[in-house]
Protein backbone atom coordinates (compact mmCIF):
# COMPACT_ATOMS: atom_id res chain seq x y z
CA UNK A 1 0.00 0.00 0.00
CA UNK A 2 1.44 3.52 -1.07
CA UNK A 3 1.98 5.61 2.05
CA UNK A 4 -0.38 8.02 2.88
CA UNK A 5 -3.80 5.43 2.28
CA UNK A 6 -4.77 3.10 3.92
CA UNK A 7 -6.78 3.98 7.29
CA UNK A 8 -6.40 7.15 9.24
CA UNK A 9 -5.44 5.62 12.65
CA UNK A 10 -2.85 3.31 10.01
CA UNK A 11 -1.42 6.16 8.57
CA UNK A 12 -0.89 8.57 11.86
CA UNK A 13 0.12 4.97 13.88
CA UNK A 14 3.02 4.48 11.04
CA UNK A 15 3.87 8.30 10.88
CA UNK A 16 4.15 8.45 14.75
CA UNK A 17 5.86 5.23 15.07
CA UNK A 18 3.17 3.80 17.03
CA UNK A 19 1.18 0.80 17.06
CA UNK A 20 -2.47 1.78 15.11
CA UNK A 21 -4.43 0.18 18.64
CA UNK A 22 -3.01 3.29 20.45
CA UNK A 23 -3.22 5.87 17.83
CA UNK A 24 -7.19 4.33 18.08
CA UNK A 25 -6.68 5.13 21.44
CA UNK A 26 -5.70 8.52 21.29
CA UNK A 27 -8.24 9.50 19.02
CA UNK A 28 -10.89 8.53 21.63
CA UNK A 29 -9.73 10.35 24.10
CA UNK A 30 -11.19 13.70 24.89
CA UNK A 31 -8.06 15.35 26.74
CA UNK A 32 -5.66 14.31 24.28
CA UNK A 33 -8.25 15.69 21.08
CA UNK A 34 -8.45 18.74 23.37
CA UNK A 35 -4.63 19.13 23.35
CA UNK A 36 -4.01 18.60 19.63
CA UNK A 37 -6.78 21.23 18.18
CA UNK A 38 -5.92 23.79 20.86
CA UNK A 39 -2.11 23.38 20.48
CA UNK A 40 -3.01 23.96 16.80
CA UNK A 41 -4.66 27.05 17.76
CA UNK A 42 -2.13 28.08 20.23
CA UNK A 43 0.19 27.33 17.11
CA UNK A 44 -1.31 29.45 15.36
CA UNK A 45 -2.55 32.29 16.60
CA UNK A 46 0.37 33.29 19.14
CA UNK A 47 3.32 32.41 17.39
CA UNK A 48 2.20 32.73 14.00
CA UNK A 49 1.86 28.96 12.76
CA UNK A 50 5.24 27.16 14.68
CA UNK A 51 6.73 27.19 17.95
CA UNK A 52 10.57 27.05 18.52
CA UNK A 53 11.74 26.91 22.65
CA UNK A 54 13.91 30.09 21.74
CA UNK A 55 10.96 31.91 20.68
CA UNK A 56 9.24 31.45 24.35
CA UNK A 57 10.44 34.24 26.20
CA UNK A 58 9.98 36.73 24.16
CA UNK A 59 6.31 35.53 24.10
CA UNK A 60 6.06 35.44 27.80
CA UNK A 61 7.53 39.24 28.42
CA UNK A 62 5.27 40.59 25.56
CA UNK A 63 1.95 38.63 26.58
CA UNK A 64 2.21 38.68 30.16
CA UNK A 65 2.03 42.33 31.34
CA UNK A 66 -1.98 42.29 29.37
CA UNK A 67 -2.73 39.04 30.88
CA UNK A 68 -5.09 38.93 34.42
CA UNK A 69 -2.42 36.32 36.25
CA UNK A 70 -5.21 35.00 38.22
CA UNK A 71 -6.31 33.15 34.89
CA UNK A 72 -3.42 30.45 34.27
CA UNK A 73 -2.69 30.64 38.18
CA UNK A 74 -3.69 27.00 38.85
CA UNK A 75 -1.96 25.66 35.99
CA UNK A 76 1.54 27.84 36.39
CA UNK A 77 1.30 26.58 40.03
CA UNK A 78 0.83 22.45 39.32
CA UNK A 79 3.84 22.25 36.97
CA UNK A 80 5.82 24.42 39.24
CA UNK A 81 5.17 22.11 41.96
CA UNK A 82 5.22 19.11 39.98
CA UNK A 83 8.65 19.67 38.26
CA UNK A 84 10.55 20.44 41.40
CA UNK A 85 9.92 16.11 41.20
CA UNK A 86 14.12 15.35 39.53
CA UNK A 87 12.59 12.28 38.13
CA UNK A 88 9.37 13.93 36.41
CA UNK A 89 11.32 16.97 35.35
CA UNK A 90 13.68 14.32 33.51
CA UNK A 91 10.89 12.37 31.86
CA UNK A 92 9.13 16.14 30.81
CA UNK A 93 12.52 17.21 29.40
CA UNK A 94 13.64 13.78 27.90
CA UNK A 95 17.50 14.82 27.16
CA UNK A 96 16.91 18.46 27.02
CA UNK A 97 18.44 21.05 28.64
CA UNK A 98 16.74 24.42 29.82
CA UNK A 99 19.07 26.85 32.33
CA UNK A 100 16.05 29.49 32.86
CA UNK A 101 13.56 26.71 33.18
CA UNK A 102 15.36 24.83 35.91
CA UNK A 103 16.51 28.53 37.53
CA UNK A 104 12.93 29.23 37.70
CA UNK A 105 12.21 25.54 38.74
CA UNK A 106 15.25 26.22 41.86
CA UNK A 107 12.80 30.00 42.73
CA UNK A 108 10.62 29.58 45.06
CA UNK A 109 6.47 29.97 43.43
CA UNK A 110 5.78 33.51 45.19
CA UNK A 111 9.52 34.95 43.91
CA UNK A 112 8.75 34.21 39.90
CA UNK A 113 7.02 37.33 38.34
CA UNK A 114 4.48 37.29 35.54
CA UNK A 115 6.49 36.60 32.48
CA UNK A 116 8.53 34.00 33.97
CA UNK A 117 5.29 32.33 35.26
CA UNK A 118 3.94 32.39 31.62
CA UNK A 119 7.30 31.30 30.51
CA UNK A 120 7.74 28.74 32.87
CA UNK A 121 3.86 27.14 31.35
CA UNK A 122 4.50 27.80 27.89
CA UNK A 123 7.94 25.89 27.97
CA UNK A 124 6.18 23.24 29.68
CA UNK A 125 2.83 23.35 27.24
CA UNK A 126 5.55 23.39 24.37
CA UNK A 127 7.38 20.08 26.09
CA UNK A 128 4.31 18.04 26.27
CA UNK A 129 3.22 18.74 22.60
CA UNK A 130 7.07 17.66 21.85
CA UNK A 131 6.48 14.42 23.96
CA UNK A 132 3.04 13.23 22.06
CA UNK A 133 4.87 13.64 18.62
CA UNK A 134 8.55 13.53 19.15
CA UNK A 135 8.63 11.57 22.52
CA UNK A 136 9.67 8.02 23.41
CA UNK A 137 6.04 7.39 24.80
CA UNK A 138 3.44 5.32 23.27
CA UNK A 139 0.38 6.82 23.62
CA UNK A 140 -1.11 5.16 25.93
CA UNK A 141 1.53 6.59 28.49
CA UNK A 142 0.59 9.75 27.33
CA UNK A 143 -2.67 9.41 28.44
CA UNK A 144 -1.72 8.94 31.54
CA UNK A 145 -0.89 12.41 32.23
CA UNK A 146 -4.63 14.07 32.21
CA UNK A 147 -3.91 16.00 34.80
CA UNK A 148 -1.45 17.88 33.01
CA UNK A 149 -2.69 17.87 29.98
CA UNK A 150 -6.23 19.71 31.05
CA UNK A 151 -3.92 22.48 32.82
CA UNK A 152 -2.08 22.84 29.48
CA UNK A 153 -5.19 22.70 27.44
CA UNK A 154 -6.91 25.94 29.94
CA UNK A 155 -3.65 27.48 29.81
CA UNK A 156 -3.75 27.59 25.98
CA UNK A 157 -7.88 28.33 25.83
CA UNK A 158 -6.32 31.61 28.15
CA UNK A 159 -3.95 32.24 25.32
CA UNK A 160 -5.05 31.99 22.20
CA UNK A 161 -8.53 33.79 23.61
CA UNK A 162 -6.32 36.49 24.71
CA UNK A 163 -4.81 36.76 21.62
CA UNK A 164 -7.80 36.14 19.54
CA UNK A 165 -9.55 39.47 21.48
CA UNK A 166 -6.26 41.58 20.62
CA UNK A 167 -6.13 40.31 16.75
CA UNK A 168 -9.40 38.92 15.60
CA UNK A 169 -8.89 36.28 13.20
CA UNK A 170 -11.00 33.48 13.56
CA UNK A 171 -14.80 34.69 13.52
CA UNK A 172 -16.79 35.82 10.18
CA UNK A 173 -16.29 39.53 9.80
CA UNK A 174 -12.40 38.98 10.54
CA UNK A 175 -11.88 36.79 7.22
């Protein structure tokens, strides 16, 4: 069979490098549809169609001063918390290196101010889209993370709203 027929799940199983039973997997799970359409939003609309981890901090300092803090609060506050775990920082950052994430990481959660909060989510939002598509976990260890992948997906709703009321894009009169 050519590549690119055959069944969806086939396909994006032999593109990801995954078996097709977990890619079926995947697409029946809520959170993880969540994830992909808003990351393709978030894509999108606030960094102009592709992410690159250099291009994150400039994001944060020129997004966070117009953003009401109290909005991504819960989610900045989970990973900070969670990552200060060695073991699940290593399995977030699989072989990659980050100096101002792990400085921020070392802060304590009261001493970060607003753009390295929104940094410190967007890197983190940014690592777990990596993981789903670049990652060494199968799917269905992806799923396992729900938790953290509903904070990223309100994080990113926060966003790309945000950025959605500053440049309207997406609704009739806009295109």
């Amino acid at each position: 069979m050519p590549s690119g027929t055959g069944t969806f799940t086939s396909w994006l199983g032999t593109l990801f490098g995954h078996p097709e039973l977990e890619v079926r997997r995947l697409l029946q799970d809520e959170s993880a549809l969540q994830f992909l359409v808003a990351w393709s939003l978030f894509e999108s609309k606030c960094f102009g169609g592709f992410v690159q981890a250099v291009e994150i901090e400039r994001y944060a300092k020129a997004t966070s001063p117009a953003l009401d803090p109290a909005l991504l609060h819960d989610g900045v506050e989970h990973f900070h918390a969670r990552y200060q775990n060695e073991k699940l920082f290593e399995n977030l950052m699989y072989k990659q290196k980050n100096e101002r994430l792990l400085a921020l990481l070392k802060r304590p959660f009261t001493g970060l101010t607003a753009d390295d909060k929104l940094y410190l989510l967007v890197f983190v939002i940014y690592r777990y889209r990596n993981n789903i598509f670049h990652g060494n976990k199968g799917v269905l260890s992806w799923l396992q993370y729900r938790v953290q992948i509903q904070h990223c997906i309100q994080a990113m709703q926060v966003l790309v709203s945000h950025a959605e009321q500053i440049s309207p894009t997406m609704n009739a009169e806009a295109a």
